[in-house]
PDB file of N, CA and C in Angstrom:
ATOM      1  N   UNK A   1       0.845  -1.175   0.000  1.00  0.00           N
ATOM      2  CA  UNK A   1       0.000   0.000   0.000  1.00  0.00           C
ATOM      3  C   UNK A   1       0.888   1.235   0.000  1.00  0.00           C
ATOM      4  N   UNK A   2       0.534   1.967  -0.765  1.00  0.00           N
ATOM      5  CA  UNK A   2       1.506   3.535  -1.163  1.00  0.00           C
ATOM      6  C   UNK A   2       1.199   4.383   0.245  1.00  0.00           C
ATOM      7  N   UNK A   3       1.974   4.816   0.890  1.00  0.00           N
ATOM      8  CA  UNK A   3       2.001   6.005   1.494  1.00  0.00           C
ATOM      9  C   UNK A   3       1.427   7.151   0.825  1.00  0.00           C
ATOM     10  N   UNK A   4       0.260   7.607   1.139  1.00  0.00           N
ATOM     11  CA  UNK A   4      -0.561   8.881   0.393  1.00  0.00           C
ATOM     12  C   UNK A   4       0.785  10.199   0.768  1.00  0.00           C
ATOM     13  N   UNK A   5       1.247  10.545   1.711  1.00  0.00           N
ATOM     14  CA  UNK A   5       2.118  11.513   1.886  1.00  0.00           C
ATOM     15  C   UNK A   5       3.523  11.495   0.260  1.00  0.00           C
ATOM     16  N   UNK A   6       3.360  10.575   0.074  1.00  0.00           N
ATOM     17  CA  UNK A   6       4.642  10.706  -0.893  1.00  0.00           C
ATOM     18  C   UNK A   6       3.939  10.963  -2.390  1.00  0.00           C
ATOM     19  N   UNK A   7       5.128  11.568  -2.914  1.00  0.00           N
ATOM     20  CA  UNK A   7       4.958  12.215  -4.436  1.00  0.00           C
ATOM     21  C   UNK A   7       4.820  11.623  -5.465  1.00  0.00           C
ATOM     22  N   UNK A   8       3.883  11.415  -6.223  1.00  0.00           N
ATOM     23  CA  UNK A   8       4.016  10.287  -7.635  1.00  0.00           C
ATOM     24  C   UNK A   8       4.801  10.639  -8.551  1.00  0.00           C
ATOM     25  N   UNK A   9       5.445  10.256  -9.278  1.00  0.00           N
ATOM     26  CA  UNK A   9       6.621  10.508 -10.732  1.00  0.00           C
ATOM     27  C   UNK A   9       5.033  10.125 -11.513  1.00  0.00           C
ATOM     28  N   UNK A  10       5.116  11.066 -12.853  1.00  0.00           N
ATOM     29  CA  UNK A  10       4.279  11.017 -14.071  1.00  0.00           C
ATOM     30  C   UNK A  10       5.095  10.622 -15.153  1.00  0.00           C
ATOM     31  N   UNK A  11       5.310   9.802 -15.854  1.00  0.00           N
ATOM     32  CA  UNK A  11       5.940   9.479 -16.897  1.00  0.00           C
ATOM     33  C   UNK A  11       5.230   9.272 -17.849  1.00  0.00           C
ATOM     34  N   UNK A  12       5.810   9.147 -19.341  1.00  0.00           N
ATOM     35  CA  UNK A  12       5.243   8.867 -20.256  1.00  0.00           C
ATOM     36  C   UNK A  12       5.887   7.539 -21.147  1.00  0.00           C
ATOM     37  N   UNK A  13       7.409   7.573 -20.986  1.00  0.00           N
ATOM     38  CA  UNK A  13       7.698   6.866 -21.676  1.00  0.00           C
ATOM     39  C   UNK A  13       7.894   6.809 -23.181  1.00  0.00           C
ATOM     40  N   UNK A  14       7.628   5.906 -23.726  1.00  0.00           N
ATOM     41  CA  UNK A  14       7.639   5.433 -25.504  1.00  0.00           C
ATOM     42  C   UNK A  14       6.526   6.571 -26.049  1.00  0.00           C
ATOM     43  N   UNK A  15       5.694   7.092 -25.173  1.00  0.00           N
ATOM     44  CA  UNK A  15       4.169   7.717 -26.107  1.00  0.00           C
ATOM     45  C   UNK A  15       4.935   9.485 -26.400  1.00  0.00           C
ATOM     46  N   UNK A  16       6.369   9.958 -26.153  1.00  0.00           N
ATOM     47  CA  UNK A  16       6.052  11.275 -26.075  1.00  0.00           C
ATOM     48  C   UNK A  16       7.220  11.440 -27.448  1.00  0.00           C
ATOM     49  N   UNK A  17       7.409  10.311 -28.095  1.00  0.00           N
ATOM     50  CA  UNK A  17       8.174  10.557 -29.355  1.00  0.00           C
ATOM     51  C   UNK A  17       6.650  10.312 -30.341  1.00  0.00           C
ATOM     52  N   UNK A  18       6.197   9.604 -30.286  1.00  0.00           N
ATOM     53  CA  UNK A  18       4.558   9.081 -30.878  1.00  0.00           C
ATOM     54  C   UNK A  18       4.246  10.760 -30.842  1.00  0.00           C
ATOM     55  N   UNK A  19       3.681  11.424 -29.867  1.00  0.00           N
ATOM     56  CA  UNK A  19       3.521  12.893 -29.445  1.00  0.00           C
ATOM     57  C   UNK A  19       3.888  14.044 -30.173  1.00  0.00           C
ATOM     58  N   UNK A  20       5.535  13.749 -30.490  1.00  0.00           N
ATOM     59  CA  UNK A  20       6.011  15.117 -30.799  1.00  0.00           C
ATOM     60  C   UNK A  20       6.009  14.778 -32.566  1.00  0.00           C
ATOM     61  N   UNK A  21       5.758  13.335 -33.021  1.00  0.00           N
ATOM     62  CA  UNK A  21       5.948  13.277 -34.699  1.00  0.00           C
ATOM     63  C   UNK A  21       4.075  13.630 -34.676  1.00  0.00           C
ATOM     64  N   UNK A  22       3.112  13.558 -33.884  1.00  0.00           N
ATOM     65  CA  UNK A  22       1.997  13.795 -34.586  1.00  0.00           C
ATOM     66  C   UNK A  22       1.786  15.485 -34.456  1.00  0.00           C
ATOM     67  N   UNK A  23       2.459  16.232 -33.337  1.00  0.00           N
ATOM     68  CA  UNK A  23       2.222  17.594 -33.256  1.00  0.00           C
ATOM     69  C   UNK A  23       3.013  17.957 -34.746  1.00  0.00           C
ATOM     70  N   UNK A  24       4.161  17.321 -34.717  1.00  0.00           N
ATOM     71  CA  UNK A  24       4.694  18.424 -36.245  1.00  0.00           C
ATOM     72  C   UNK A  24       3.835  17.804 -37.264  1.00  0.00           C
ATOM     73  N   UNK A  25       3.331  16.571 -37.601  1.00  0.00           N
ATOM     74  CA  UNK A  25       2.405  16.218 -38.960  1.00  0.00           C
ATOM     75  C   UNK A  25       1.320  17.077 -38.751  1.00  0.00           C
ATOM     76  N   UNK A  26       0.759  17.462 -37.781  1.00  0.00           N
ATOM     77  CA  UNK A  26      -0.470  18.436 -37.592  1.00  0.00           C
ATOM     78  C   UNK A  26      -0.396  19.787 -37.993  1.00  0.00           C
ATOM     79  N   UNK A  27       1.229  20.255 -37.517  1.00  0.00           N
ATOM     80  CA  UNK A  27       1.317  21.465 -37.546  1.00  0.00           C
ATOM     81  C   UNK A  27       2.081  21.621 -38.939  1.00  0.00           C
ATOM     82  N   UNK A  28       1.799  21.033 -39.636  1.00  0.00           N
ATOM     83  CA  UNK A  28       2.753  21.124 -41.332  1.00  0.00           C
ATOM     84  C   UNK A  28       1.331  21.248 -41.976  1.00  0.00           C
ATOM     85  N   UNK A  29       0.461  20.547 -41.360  1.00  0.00           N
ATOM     86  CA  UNK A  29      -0.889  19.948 -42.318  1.00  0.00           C
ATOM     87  C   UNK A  29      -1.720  21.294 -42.067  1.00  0.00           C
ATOM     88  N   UNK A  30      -1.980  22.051 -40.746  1.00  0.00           N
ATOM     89  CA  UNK A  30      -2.464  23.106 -40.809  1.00  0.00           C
ATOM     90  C   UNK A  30      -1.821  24.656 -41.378  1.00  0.00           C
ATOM     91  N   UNK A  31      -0.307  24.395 -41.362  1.00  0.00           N
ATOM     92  CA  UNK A  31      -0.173  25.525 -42.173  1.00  0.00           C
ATOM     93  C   UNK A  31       0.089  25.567 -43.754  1.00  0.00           C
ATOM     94  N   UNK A  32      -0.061  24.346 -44.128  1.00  0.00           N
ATOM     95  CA  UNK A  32      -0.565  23.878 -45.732  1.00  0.00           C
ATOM     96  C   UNK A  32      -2.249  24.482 -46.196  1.00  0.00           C
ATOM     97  N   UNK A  33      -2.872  24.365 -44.983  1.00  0.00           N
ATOM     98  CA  UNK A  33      -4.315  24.805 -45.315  1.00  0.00           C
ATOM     99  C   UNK A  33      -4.275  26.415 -45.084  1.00  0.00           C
ATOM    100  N   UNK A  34      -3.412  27.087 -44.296  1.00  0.00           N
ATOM    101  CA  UNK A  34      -3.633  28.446 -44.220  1.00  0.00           C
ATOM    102  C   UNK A  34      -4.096  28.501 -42.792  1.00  0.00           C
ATOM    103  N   UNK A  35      -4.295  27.825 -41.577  1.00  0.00           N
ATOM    104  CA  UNK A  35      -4.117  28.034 -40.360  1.00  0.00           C
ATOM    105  C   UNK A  35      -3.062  28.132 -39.554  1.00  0.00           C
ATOM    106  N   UNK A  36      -3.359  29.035 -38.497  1.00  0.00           N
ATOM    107  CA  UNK A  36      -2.018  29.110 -37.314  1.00  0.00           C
ATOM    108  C   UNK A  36      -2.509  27.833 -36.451  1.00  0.00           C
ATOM    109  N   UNK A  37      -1.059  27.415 -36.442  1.00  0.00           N
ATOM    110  CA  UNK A  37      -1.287  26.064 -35.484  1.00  0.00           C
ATOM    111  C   UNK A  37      -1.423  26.333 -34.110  1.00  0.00           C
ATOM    112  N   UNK A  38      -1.012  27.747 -33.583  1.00  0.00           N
ATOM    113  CA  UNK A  38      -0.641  27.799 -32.428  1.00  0.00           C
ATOM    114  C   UNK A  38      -2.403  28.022 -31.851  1.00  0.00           C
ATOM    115  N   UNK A  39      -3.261  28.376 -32.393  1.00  0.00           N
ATOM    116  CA  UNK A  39      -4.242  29.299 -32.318  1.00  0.00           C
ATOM    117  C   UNK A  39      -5.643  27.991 -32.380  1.00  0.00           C
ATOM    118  N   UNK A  40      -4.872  27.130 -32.878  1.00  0.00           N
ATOM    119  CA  UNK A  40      -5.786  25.533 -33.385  1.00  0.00           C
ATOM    120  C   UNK A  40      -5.443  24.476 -32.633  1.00  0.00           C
ATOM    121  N   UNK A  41      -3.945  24.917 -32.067  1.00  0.00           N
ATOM    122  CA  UNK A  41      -3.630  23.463 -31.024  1.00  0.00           C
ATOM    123  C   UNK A  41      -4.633  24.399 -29.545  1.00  0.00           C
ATOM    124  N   UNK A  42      -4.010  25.294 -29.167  1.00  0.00           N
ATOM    125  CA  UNK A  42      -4.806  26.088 -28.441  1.00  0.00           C
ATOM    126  C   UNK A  42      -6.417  25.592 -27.622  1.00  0.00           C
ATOM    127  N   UNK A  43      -7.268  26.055 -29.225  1.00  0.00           N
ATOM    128  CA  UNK A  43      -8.589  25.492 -28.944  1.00  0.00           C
ATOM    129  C   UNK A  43      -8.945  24.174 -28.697  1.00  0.00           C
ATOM    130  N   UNK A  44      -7.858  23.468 -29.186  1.00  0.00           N
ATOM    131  CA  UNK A  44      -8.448  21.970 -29.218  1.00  0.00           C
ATOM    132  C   UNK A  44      -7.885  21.545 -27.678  1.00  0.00           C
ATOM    133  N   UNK A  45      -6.773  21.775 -27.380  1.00  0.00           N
ATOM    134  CA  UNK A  45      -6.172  21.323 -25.849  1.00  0.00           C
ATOM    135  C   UNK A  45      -7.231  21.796 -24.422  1.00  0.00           C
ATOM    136  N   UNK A  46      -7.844  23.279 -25.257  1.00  0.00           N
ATOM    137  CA  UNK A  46      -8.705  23.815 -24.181  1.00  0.00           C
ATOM    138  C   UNK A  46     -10.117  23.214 -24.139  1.00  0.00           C
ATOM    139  N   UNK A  47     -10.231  22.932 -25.510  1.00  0.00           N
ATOM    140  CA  UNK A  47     -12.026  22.535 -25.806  1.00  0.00           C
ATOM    141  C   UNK A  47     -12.182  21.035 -25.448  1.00  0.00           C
ATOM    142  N   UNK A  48     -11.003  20.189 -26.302  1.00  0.00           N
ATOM    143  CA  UNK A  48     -11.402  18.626 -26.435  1.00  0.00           C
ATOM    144  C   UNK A  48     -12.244  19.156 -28.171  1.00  0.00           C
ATOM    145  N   UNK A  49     -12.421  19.616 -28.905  1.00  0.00           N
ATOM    146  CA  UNK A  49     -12.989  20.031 -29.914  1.00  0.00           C
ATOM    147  C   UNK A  49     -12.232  19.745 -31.143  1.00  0.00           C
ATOM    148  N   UNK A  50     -12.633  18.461 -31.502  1.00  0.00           N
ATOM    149  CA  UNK A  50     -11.518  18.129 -32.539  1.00  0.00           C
ATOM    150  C   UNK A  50     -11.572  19.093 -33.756  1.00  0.00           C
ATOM    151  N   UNK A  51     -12.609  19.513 -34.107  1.00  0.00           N
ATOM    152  CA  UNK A  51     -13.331  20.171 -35.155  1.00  0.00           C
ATOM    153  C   UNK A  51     -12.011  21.677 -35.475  1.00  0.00           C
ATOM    154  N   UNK A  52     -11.526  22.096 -34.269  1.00  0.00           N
ATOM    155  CA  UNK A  52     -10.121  23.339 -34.104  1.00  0.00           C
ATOM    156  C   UNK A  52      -8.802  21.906 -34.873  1.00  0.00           C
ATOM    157  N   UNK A  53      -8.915  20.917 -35.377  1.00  0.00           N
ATOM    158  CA  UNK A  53      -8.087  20.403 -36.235  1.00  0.00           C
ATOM    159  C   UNK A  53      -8.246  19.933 -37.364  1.00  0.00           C
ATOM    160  N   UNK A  54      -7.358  20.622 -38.699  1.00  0.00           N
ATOM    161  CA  UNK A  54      -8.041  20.022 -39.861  1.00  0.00           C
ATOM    162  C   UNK A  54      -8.368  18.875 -39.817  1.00  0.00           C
ATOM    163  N   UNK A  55      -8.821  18.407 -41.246  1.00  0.00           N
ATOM    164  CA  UNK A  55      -8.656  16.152 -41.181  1.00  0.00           C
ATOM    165  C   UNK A  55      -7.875  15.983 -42.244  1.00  0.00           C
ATOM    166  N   UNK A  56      -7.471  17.747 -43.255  1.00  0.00           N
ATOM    167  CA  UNK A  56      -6.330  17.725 -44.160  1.00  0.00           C
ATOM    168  C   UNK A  56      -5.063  16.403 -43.885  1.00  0.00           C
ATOM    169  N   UNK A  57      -4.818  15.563 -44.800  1.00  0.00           N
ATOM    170  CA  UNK A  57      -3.436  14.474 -44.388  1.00  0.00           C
ATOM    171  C   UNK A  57      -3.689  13.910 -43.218  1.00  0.00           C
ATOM    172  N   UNK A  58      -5.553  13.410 -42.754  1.00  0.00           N
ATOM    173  CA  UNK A  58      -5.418  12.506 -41.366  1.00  0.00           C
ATOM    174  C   UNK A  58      -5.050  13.257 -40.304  1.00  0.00           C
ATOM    175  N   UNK A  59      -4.697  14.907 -40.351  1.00  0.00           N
ATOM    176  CA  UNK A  59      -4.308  15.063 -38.720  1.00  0.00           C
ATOM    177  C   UNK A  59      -4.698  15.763 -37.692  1.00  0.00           C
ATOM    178  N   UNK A  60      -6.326  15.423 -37.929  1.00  0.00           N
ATOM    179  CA  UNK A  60      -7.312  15.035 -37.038  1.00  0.00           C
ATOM    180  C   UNK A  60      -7.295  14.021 -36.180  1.00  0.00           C
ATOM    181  N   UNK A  61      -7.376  12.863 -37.219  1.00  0.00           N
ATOM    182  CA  UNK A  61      -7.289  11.469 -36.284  1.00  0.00           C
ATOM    183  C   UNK A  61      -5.850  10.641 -35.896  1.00  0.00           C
ATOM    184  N   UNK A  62      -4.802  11.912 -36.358  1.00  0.00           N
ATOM    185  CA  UNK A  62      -3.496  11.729 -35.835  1.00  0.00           C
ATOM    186  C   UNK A  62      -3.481  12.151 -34.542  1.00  0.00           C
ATOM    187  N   UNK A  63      -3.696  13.576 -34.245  1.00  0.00           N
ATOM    188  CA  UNK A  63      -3.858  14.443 -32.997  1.00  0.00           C
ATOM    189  C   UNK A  63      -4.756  13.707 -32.037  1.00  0.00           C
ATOM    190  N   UNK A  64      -5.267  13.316 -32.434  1.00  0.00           N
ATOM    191  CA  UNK A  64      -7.042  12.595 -31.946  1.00  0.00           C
ATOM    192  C   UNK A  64      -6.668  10.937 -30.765  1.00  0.00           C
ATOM    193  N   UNK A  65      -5.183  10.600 -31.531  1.00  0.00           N
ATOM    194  CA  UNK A  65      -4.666   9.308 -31.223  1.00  0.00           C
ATOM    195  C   UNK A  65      -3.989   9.319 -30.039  1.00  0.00           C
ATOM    196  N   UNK A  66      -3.344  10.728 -29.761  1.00  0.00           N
ATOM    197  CA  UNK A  66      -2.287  10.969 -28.537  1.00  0.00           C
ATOM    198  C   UNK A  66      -3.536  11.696 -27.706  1.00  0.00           C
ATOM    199  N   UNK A  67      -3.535  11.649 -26.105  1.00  0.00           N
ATOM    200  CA  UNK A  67      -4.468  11.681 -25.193  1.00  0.00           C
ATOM    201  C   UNK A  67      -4.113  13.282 -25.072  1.00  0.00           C
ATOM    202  N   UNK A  68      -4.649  13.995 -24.713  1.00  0.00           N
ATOM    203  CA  UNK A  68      -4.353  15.766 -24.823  1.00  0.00           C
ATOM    204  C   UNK A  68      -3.610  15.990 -23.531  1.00  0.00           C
ATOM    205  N   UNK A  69      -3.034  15.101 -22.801  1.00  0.00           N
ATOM    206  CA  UNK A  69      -2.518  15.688 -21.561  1.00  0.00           C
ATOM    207  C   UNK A  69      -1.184  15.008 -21.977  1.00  0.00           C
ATOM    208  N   UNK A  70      -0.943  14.094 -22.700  1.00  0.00           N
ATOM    209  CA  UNK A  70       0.535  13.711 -23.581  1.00  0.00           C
ATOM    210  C   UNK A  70       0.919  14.793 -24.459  1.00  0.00           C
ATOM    211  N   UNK A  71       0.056  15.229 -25.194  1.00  0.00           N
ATOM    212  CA  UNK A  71      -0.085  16.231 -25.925  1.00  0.00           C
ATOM    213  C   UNK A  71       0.765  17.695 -25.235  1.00  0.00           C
ATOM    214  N   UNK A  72       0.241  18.087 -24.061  1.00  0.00           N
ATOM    215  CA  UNK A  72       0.408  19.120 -23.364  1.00  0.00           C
ATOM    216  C   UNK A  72       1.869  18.837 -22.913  1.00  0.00           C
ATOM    217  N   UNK A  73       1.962  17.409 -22.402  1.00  0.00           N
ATOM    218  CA  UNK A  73       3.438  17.594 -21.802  1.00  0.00           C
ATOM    219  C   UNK A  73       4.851  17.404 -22.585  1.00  0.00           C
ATOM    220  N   UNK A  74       4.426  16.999 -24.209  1.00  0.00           N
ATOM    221  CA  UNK A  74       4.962  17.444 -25.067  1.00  0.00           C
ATOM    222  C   UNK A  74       5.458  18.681 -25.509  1.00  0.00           C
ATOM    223  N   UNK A  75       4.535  19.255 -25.483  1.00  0.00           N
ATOM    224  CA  UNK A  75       4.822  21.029 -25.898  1.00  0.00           C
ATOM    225  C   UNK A  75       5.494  21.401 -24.613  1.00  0.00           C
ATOM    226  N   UNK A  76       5.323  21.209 -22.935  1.00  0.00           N
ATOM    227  CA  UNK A  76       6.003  21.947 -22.272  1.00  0.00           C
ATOM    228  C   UNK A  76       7.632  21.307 -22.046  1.00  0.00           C
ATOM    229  N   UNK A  77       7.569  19.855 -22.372  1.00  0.00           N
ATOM    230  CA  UNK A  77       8.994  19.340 -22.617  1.00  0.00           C
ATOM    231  C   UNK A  77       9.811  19.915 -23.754  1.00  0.00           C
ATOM    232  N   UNK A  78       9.227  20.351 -24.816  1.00  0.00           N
ATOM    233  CA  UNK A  78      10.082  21.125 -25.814  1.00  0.00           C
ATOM    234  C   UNK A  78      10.552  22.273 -25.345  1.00  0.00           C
ATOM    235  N   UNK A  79       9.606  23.270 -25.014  1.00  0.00           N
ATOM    236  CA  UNK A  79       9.597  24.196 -24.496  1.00  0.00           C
ATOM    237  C   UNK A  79      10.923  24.580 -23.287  1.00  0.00           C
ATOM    238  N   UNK A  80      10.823  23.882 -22.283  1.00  0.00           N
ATOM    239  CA  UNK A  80      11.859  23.845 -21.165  1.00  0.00           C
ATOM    240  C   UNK A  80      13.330  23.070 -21.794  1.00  0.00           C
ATOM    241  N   UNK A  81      13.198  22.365 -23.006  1.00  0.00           N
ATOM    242  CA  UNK A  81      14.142  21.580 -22.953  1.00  0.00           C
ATOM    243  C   UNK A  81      14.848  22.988 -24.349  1.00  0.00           C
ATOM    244  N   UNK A  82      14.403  23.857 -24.669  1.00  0.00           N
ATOM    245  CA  UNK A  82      14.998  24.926 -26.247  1.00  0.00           C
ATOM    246  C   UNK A  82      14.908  26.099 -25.116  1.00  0.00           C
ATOM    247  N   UNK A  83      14.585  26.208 -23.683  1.00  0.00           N
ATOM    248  CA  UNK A  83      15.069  27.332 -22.985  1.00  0.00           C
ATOM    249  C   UNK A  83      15.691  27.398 -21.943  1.00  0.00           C
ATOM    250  N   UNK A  84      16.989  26.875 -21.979  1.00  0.00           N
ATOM    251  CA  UNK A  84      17.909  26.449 -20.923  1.00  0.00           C
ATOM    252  C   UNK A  84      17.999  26.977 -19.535  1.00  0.00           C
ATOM    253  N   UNK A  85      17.660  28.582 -19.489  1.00  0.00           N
ATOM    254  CA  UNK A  85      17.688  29.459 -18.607  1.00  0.00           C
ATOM    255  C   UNK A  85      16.602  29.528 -17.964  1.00  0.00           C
ATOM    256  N   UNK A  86      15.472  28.369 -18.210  1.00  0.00           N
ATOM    257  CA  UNK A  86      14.605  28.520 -17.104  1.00  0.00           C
ATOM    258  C   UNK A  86      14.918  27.626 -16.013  1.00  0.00           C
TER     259      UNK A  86
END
């Protein structure tokens, strides 16, 4: 039985390379159509609203495949990992 006082580790594992090849197929596929990705990943992370992702090249049901909180800790692992000084 876990001690409730202690801290859980969140990992992801194998799913956050899966993660970061469907954010760039998404984000190639929406600025092929003439959308900002930033403005479309946005709505969809906030809504659950797949409809804020084209289905241009499947990457709807690419984006659709990774769970939105893999999703999220993707973008903030890039993020912290291209700004050394935080």
């Amino acid at each position: 039985m876990a001690n409730i006082e202690e801290t859980m580790m969140f990992k992801f594992g194998s799913e956050e390379n899966k993660a970061a090849k469907a954010i760039k197929e998404t984000c190639l596929a929406m600025r092929e159509k003439g959308y900002d990705p930033i403005n479309q990943f946005v709505g969809y992370l906030l809504s659950g609203d797949p409809a804020y992702i084209t289905s241009y090249k499947e990457a709807r049901s690419k984006i659709r495949s990774i769970e939105r909180d893999e999703l999220l800790a993707e973008l903030i692992k890039f993020y912290l990992e291209n700004n050394k000084e935080l």
